[in-house]
PDB file of N, CA and C in Angstrom:
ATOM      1  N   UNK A   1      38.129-155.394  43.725  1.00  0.00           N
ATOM      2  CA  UNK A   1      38.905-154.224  44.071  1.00  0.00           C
ATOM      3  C   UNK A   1      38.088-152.976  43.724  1.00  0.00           C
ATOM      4  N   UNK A   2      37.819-152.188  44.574  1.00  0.00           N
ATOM      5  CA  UNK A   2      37.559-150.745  44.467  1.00  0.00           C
ATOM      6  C   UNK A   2      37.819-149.637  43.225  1.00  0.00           C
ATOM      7  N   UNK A   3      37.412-149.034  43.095  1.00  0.00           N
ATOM      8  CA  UNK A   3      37.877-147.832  41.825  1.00  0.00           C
ATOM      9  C   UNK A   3      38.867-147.382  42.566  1.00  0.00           C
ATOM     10  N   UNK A   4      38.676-146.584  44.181  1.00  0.00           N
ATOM     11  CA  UNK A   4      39.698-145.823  44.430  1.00  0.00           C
ATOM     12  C   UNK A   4      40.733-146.577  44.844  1.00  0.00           C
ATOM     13  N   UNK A   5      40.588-148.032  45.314  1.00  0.00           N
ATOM     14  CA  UNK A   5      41.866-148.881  45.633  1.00  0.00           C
ATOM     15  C   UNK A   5      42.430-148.312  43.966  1.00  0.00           C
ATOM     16  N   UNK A   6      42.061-149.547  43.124  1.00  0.00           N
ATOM     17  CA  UNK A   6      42.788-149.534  41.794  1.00  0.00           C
ATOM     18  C   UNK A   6      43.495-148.259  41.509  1.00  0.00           C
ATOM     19  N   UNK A   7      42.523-146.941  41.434  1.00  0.00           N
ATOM     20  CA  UNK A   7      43.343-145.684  41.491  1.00  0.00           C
ATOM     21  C   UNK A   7      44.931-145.246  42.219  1.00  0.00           C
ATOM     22  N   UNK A   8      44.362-145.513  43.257  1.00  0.00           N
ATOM     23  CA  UNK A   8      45.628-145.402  44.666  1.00  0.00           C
ATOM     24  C   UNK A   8      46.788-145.750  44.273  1.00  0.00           C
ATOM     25  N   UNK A   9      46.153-147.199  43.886  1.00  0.00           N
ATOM     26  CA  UNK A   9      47.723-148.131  43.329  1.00  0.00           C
ATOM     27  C   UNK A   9      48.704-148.092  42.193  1.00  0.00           C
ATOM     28  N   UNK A  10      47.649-147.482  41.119  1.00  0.00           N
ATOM     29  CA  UNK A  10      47.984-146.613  39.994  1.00  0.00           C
ATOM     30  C   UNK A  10      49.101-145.387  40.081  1.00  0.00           C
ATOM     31  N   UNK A  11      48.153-144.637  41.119  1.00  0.00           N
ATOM     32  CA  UNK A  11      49.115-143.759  41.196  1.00  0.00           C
ATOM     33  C   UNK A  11      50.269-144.197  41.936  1.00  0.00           C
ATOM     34  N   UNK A  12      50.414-144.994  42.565  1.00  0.00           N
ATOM     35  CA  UNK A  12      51.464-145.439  43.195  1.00  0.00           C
ATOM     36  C   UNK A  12      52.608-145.764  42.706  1.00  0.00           C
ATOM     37  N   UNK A  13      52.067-146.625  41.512  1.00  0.00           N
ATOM     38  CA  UNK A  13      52.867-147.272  40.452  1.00  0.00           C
ATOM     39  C   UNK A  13      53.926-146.127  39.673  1.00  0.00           C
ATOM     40  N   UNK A  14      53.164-145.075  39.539  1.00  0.00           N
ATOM     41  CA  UNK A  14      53.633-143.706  38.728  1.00  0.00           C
ATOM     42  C   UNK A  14      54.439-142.987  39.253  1.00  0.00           C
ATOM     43  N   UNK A  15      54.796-143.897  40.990  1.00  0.00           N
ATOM     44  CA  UNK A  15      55.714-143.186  41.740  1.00  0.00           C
ATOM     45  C   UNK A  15      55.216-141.768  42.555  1.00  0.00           C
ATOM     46  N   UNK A  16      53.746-141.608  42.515  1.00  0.00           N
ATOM     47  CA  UNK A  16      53.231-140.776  43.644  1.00  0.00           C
ATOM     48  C   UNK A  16      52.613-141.571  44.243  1.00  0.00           C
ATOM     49  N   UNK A  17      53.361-141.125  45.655  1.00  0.00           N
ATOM     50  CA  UNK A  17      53.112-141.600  46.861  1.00  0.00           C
ATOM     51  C   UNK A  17      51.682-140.986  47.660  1.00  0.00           C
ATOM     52  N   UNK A  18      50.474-141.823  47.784  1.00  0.00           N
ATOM     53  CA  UNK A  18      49.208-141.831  48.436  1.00  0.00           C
ATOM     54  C   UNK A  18      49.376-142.215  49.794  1.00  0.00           C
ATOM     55  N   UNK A  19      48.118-141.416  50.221  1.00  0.00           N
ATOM     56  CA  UNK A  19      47.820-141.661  51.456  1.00  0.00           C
ATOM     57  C   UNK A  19      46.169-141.268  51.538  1.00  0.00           C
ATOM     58  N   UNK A  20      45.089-142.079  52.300  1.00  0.00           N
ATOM     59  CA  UNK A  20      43.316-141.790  52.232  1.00  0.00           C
ATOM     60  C   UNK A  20      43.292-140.867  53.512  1.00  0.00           C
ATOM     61  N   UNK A  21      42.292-140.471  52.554  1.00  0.00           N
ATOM     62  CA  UNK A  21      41.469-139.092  52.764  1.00  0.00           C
ATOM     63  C   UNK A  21      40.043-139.710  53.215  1.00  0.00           C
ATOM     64  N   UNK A  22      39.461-138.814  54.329  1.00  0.00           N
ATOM     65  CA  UNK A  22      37.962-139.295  54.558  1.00  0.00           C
ATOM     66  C   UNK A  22      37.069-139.039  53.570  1.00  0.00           C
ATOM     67  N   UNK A  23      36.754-140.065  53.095  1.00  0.00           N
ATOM     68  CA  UNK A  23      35.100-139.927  51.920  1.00  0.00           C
ATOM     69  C   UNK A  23      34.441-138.575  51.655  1.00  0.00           C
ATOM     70  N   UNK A  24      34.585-138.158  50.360  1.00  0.00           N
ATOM     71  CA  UNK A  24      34.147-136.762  50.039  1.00  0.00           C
ATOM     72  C   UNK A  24      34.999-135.853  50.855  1.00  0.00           C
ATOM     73  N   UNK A  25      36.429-135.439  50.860  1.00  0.00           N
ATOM     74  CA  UNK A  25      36.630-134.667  52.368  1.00  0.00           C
ATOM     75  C   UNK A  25      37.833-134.371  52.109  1.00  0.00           C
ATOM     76  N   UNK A  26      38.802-133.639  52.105  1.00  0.00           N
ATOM     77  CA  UNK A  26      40.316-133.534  52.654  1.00  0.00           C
ATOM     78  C   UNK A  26      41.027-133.621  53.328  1.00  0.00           C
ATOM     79  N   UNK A  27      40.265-134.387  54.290  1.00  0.00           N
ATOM     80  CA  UNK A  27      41.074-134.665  56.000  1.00  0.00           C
ATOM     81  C   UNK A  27      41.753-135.938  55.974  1.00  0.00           C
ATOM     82  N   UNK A  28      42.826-135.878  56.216  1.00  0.00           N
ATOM     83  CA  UNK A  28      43.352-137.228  56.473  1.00  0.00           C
ATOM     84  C   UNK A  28      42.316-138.193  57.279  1.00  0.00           C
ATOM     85  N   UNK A  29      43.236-139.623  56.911  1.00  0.00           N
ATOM     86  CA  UNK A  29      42.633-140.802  57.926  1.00  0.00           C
ATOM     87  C   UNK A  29      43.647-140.887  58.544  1.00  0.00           C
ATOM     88  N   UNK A  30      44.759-140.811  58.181  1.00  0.00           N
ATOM     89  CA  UNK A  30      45.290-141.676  59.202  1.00  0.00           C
ATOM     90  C   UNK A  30      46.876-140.653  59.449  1.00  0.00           C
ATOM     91  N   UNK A  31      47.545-141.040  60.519  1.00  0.00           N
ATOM     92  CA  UNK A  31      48.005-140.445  61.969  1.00  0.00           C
ATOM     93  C   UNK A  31      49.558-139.881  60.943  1.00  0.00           C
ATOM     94  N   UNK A  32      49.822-138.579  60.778  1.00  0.00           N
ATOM     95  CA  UNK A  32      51.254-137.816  59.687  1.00  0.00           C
ATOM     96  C   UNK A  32      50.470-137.313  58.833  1.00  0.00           C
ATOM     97  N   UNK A  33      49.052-137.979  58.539  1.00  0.00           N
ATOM     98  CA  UNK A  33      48.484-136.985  56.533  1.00  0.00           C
ATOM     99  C   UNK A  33      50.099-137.143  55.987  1.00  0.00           C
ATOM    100  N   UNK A  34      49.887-136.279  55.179  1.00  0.00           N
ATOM    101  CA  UNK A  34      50.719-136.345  53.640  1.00  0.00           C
ATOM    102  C   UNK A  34      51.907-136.950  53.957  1.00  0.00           C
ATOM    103  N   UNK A  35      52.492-136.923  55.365  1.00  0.00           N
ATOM    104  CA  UNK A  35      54.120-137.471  55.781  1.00  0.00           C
ATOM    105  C   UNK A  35      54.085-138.723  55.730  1.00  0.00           C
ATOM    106  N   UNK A  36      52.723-139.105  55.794  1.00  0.00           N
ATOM    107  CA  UNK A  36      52.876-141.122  56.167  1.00  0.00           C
ATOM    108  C   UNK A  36      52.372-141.384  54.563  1.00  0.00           C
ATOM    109  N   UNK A  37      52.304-140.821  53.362  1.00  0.00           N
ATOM    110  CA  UNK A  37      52.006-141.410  52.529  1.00  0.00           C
ATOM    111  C   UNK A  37      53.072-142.137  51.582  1.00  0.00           C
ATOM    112  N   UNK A  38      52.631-143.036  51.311  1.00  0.00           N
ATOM    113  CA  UNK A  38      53.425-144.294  50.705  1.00  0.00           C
ATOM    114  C   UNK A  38      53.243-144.701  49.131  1.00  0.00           C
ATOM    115  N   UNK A  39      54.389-145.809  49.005  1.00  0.00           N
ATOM    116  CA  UNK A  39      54.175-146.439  47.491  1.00  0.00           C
ATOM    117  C   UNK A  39      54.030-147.771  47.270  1.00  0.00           C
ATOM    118  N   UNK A  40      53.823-148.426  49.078  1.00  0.00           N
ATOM    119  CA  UNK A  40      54.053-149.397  49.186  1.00  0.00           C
ATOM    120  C   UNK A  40      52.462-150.090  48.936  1.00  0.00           C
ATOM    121  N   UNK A  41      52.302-151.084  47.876  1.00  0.00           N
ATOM    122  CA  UNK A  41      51.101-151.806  47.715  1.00  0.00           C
ATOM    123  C   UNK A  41      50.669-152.495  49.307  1.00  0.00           C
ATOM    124  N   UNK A  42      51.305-152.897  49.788  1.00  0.00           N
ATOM    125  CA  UNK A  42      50.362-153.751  50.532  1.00  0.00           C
ATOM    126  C   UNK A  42      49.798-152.886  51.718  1.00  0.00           C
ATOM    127  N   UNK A  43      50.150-151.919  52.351  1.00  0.00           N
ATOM    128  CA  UNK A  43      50.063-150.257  53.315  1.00  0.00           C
ATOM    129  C   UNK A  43      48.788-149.917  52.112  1.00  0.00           C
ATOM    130  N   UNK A  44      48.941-149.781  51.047  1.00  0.00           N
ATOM    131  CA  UNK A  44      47.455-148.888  50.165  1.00  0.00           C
ATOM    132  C   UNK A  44      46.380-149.746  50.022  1.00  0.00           C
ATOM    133  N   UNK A  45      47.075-151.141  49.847  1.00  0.00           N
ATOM    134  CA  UNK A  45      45.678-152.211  50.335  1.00  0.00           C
ATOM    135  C   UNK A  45      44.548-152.524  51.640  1.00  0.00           C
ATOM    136  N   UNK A  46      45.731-152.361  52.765  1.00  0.00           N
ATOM    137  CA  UNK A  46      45.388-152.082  53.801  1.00  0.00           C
ATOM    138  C   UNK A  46      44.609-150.733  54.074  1.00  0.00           C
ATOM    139  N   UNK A  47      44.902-149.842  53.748  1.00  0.00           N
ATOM    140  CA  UNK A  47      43.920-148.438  53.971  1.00  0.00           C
ATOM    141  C   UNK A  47      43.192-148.660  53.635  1.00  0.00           C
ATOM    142  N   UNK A  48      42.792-148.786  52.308  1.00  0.00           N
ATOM    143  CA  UNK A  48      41.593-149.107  51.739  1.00  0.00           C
ATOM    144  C   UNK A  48      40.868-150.308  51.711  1.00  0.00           C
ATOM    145  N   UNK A  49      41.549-151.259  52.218  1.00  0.00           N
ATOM    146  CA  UNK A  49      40.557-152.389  52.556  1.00  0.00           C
ATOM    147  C   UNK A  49      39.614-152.173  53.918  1.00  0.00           C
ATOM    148  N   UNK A  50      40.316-151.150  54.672  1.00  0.00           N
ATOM    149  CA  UNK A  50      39.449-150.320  55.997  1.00  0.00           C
ATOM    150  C   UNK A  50      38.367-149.315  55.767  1.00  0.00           C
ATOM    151  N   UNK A  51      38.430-149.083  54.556  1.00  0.00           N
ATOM    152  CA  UNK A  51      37.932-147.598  54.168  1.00  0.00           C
ATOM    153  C   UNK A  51      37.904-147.950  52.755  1.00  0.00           C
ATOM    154  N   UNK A  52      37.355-148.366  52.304  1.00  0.00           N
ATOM    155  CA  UNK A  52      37.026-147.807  50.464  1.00  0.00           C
ATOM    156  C   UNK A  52      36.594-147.382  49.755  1.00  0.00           C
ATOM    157  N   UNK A  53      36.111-146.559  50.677  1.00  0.00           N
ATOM    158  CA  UNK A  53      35.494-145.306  50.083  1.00  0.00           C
ATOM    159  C   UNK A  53      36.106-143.753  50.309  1.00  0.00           C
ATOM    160  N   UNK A  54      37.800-144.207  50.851  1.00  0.00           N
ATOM    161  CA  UNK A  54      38.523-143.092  51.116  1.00  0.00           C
ATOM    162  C   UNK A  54      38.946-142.190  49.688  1.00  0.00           C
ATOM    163  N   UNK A  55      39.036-140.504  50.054  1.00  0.00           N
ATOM    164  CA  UNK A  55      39.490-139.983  48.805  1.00  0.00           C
ATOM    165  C   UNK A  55      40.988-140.826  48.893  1.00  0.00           C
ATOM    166  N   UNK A  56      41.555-140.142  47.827  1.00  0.00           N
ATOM    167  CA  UNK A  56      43.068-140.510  47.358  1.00  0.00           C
ATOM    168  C   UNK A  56      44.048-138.877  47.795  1.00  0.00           C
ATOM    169  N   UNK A  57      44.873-139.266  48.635  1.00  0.00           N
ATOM    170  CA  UNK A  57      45.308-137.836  48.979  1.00  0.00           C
ATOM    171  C   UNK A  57      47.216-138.001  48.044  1.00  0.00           C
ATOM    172  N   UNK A  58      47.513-137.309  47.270  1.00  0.00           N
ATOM    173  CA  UNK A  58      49.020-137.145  47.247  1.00  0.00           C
ATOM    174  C   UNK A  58      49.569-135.890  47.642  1.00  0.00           C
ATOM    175  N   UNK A  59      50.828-136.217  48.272  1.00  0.00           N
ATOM    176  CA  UNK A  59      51.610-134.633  48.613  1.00  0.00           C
ATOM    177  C   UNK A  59      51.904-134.135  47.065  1.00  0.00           C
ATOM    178  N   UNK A  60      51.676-132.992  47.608  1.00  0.00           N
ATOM    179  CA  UNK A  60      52.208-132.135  46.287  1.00  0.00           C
ATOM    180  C   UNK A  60      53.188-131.041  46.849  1.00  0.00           C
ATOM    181  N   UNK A  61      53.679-130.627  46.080  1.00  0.00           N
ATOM    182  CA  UNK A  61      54.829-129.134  46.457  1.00  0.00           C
ATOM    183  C   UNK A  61      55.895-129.732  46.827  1.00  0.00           C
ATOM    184  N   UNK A  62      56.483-131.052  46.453  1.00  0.00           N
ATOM    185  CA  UNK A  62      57.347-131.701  46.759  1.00  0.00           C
ATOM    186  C   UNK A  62      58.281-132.177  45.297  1.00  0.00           C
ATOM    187  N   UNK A  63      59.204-133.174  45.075  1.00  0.00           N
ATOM    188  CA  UNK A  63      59.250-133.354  43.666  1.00  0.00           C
ATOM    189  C   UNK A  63      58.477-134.046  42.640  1.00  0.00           C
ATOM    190  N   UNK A  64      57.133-134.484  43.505  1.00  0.00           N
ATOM    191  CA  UNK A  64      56.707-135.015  42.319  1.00  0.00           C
ATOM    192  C   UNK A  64      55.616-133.899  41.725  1.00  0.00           C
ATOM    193  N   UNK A  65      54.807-133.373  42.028  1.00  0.00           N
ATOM    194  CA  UNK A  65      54.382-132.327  40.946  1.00  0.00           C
ATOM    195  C   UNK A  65      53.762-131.404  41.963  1.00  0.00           C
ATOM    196  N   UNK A  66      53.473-130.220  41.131  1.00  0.00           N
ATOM    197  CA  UNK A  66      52.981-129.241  41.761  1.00  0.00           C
ATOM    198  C   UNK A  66      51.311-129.383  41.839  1.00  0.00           C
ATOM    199  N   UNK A  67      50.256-128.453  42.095  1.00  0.00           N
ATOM    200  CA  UNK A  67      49.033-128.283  41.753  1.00  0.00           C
ATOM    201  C   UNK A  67      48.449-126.573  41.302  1.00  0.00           C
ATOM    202  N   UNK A  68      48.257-126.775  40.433  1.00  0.00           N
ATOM    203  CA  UNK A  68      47.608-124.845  40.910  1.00  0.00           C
ATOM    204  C   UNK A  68      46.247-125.345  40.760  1.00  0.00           C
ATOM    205  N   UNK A  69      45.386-124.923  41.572  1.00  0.00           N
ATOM    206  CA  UNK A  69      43.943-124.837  42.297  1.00  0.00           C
ATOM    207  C   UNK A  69      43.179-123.854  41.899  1.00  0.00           C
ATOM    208  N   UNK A  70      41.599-124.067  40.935  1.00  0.00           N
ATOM    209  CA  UNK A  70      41.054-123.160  40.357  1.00  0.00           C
ATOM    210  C   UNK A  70      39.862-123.016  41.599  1.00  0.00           C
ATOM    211  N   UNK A  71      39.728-122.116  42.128  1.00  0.00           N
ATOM    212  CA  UNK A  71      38.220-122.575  42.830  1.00  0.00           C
ATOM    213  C   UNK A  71      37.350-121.439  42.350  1.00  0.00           C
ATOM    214  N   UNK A  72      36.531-121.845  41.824  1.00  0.00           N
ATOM    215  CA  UNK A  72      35.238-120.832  41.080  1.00  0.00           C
ATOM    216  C   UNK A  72      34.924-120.009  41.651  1.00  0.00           C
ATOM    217  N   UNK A  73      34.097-120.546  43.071  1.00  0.00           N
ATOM    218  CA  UNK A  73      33.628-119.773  44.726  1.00  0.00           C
ATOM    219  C   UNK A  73      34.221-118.966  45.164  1.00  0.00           C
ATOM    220  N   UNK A  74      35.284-118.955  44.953  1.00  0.00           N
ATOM    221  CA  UNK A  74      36.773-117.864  45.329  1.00  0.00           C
ATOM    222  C   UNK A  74      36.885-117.530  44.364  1.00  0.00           C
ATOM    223  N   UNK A  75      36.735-116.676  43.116  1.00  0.00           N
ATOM    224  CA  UNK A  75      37.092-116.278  42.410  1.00  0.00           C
ATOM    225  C   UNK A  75      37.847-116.618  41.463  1.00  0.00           C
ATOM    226  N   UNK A  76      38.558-117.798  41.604  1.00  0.00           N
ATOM    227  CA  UNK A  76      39.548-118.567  40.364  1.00  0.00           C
ATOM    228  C   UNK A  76      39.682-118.566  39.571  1.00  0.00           C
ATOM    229  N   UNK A  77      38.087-118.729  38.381  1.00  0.00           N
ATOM    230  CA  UNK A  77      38.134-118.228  36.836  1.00  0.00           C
ATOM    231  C   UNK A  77      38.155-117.247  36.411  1.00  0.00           C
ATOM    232  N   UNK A  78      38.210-115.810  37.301  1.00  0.00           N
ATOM    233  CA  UNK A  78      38.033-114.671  37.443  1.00  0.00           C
ATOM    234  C   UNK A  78      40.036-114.418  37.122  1.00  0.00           C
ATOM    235  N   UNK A  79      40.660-114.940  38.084  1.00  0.00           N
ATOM    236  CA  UNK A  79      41.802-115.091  38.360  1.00  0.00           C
ATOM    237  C   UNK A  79      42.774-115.430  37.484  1.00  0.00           C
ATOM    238  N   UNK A  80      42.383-116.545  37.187  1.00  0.00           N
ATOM    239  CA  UNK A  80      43.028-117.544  35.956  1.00  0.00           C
ATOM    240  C   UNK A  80      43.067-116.589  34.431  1.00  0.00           C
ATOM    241  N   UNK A  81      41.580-116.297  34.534  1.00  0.00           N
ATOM    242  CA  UNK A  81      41.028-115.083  33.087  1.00  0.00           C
ATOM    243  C   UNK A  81      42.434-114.357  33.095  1.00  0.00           C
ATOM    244  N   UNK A  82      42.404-113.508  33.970  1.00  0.00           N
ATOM    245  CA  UNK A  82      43.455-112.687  34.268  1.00  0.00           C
ATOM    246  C   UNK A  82      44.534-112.765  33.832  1.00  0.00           C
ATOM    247  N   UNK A  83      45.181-113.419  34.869  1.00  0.00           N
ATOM    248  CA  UNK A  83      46.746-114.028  34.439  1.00  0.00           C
ATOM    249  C   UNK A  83      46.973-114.572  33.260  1.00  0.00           C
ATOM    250  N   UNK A  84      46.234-115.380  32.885  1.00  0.00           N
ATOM    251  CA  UNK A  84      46.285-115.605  31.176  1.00  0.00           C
ATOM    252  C   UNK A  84      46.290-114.179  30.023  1.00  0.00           C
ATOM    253  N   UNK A  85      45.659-113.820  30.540  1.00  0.00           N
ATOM    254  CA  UNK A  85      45.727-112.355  29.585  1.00  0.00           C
ATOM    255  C   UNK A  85      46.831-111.541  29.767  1.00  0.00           C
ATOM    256  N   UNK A  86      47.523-111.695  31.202  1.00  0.00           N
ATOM    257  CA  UNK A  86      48.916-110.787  31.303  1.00  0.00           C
ATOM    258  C   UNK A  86      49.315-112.040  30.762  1.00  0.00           C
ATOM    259  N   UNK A  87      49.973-113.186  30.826  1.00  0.00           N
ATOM    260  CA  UNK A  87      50.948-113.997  30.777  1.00  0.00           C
ATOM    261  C   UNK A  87      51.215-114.656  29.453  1.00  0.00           C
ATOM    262  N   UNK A  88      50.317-115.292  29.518  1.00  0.00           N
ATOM    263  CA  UNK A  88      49.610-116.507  28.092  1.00  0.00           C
ATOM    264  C   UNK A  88      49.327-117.828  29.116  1.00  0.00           C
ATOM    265  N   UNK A  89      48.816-118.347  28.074  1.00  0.00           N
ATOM    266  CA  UNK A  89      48.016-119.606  27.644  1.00  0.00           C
ATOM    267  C   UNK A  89      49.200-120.671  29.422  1.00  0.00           C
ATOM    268  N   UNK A  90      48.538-120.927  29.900  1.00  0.00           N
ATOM    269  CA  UNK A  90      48.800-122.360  30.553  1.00  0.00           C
ATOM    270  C   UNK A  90      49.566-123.591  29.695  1.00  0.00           C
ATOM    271  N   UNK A  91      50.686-124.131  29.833  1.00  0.00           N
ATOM    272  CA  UNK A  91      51.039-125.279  28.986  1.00  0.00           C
ATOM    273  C   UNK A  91      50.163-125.779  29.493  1.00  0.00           C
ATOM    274  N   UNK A  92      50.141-126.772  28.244  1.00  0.00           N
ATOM    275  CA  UNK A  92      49.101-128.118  28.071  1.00  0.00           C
ATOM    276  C   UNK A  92      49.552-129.490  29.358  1.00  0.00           C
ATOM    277  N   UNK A  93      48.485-129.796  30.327  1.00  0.00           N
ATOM    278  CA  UNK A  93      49.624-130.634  31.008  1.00  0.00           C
ATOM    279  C   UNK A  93      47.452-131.271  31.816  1.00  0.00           C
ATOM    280  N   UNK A  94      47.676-132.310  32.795  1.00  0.00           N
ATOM    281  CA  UNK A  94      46.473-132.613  33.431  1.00  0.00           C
ATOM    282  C   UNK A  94      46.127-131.920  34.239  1.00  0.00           C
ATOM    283  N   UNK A  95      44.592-132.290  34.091  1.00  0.00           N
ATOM    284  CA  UNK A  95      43.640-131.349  34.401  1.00  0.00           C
ATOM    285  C   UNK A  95      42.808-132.344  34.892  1.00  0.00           C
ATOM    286  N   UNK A  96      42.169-131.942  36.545  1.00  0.00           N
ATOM    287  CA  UNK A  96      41.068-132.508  36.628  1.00  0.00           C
ATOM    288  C   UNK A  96      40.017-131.921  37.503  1.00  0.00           C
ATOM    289  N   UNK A  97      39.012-132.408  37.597  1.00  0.00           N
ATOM    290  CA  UNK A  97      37.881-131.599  38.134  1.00  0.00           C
ATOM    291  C   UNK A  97      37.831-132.141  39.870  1.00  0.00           C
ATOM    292  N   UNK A  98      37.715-130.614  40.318  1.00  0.00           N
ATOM    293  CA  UNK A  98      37.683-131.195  41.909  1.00  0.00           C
ATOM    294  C   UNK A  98      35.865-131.328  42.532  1.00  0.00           C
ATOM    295  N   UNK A  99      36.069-132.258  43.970  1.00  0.00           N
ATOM    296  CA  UNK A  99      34.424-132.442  44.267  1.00  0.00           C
ATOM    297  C   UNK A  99      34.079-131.047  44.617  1.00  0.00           C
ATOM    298  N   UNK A 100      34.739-130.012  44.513  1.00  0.00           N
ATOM    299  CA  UNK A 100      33.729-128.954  44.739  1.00  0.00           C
ATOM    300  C   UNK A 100      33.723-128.101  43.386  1.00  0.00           C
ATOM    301  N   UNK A 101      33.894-128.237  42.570  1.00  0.00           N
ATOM    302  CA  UNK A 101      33.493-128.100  40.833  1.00  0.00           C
ATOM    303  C   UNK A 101      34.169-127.327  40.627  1.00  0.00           C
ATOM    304  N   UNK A 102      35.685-127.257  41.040  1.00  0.00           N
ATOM    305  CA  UNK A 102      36.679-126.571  40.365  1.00  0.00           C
ATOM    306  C   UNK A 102      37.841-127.054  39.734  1.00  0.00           C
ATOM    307  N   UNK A 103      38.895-126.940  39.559  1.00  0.00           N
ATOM    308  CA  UNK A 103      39.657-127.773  38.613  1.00  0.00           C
ATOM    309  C   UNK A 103      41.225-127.686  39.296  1.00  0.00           C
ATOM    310  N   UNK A 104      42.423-128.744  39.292  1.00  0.00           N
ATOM    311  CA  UNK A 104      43.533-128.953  39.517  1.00  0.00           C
ATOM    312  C   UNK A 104      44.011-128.678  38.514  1.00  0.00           C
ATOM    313  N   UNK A 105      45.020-128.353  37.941  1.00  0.00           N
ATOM    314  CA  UNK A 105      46.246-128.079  36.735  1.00  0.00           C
ATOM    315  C   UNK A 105      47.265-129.419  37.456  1.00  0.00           C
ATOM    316  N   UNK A 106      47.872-130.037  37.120  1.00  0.00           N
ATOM    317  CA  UNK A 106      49.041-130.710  37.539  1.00  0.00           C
ATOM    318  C   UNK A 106      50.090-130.435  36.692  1.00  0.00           C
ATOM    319  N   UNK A 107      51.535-130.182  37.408  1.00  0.00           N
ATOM    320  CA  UNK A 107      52.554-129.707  36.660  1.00  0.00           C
ATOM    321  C   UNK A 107      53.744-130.068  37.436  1.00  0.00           C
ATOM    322  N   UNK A 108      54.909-130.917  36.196  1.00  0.00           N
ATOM    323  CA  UNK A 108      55.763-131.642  36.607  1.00  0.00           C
ATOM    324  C   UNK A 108      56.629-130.347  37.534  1.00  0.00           C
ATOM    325  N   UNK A 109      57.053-131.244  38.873  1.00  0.00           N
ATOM    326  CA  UNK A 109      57.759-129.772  40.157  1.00  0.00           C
ATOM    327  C   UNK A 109      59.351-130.323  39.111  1.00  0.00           C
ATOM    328  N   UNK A 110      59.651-128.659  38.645  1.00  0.00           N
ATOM    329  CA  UNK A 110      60.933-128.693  38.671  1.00  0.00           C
ATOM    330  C   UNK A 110      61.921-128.600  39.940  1.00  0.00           C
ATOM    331  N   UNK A 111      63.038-129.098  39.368  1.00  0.00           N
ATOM    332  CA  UNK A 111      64.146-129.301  40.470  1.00  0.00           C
ATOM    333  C   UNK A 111      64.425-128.484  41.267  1.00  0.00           C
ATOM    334  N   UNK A 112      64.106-128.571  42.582  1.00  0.00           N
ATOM    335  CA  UNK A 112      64.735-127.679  43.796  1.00  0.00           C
ATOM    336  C   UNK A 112      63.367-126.660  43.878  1.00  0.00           C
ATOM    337  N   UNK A 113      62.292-126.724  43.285  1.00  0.00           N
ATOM    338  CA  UNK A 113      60.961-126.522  43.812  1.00  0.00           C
ATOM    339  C   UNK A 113      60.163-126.702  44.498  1.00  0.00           C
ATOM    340  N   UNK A 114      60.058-126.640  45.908  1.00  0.00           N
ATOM    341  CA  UNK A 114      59.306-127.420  46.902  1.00  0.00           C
ATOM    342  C   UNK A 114      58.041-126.400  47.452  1.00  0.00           C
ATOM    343  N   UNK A 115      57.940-125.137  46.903  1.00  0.00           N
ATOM    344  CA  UNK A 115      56.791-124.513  47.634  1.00  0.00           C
ATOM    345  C   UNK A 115      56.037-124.093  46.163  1.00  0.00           C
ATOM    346  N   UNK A 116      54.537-124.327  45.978  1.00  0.00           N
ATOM    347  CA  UNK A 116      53.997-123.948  44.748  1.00  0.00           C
ATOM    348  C   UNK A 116      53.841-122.581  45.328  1.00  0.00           C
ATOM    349  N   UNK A 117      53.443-121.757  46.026  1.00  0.00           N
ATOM    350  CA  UNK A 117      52.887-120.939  46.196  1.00  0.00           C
ATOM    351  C   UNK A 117      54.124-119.756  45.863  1.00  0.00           C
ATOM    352  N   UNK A 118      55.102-120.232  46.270  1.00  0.00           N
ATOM    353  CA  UNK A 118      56.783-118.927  46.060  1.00  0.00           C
ATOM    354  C   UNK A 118      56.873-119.734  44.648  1.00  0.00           C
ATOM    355  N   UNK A 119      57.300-120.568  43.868  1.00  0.00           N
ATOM    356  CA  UNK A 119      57.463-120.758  42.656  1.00  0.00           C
ATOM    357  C   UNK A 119      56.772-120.600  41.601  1.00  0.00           C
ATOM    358  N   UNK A 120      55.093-120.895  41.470  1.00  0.00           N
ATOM    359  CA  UNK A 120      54.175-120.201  40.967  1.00  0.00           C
ATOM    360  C   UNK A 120      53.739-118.969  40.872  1.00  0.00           C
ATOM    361  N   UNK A 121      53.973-118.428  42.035  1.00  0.00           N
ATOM    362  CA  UNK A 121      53.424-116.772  42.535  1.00  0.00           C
ATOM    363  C   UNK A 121      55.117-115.831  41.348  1.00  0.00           C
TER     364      UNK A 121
END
């Protein structure tokens, strides 16, 4: 089994629903992107037994979590600096590094939150 199979399924397990992404890329593979993504093991086996070298795509801005998006290139840490200094400190929550060397925040979507951009902003 694959890293990103095992991943996929992981997250699956955690109750976010995946769907693959083309290798290094954000484009969907396959035919809805984020609408056709699933929790169903044997659908995430199948993708990736076609492709295993697909990214791992989850919807976000939905109830299972939000994302806020640092991108360096765009100004982000510039940004982030900022708002931290009006606001405070970011709760403590995951963090991970994206392939273009900027970073995700993940943060549980409270109830009846479906757009990060109006609930964050």
């Amino acid at each position: 089994m694959s890293d990103l199979l095992a991943a996929a399924l992981n997250y699956a397990s955690h109750g976010w629903p995946v769907f693959p992404l083309s290798p290094r890329s954000k484009v969907p593979q396959i035919k809805g992107g984020f609408t056709a993504a699933t929790l169903d093991p044997d659908k995430i086996k199948a993708w990736w037994s076609e492709s295993p070298m697909s990214n791992i795509g989850i919807p976000t801005g939905t109830d299972t979590f939000m994302v806020l998006d640092i991108d360096p290139d765009k100004g982000g840490e510039i940004s982030l600096i900022e708002i931290t200094a009006q606001r405070g400190k970011l709760p403590d929550t995951v963090l991970s590094m994206t392939g273009g060397g900027g970073w995700h925040y993940l943060f549980k979507c409270p109830a009846g939150a479906r757009n990060n951009v109006g609930y964050l902003g």
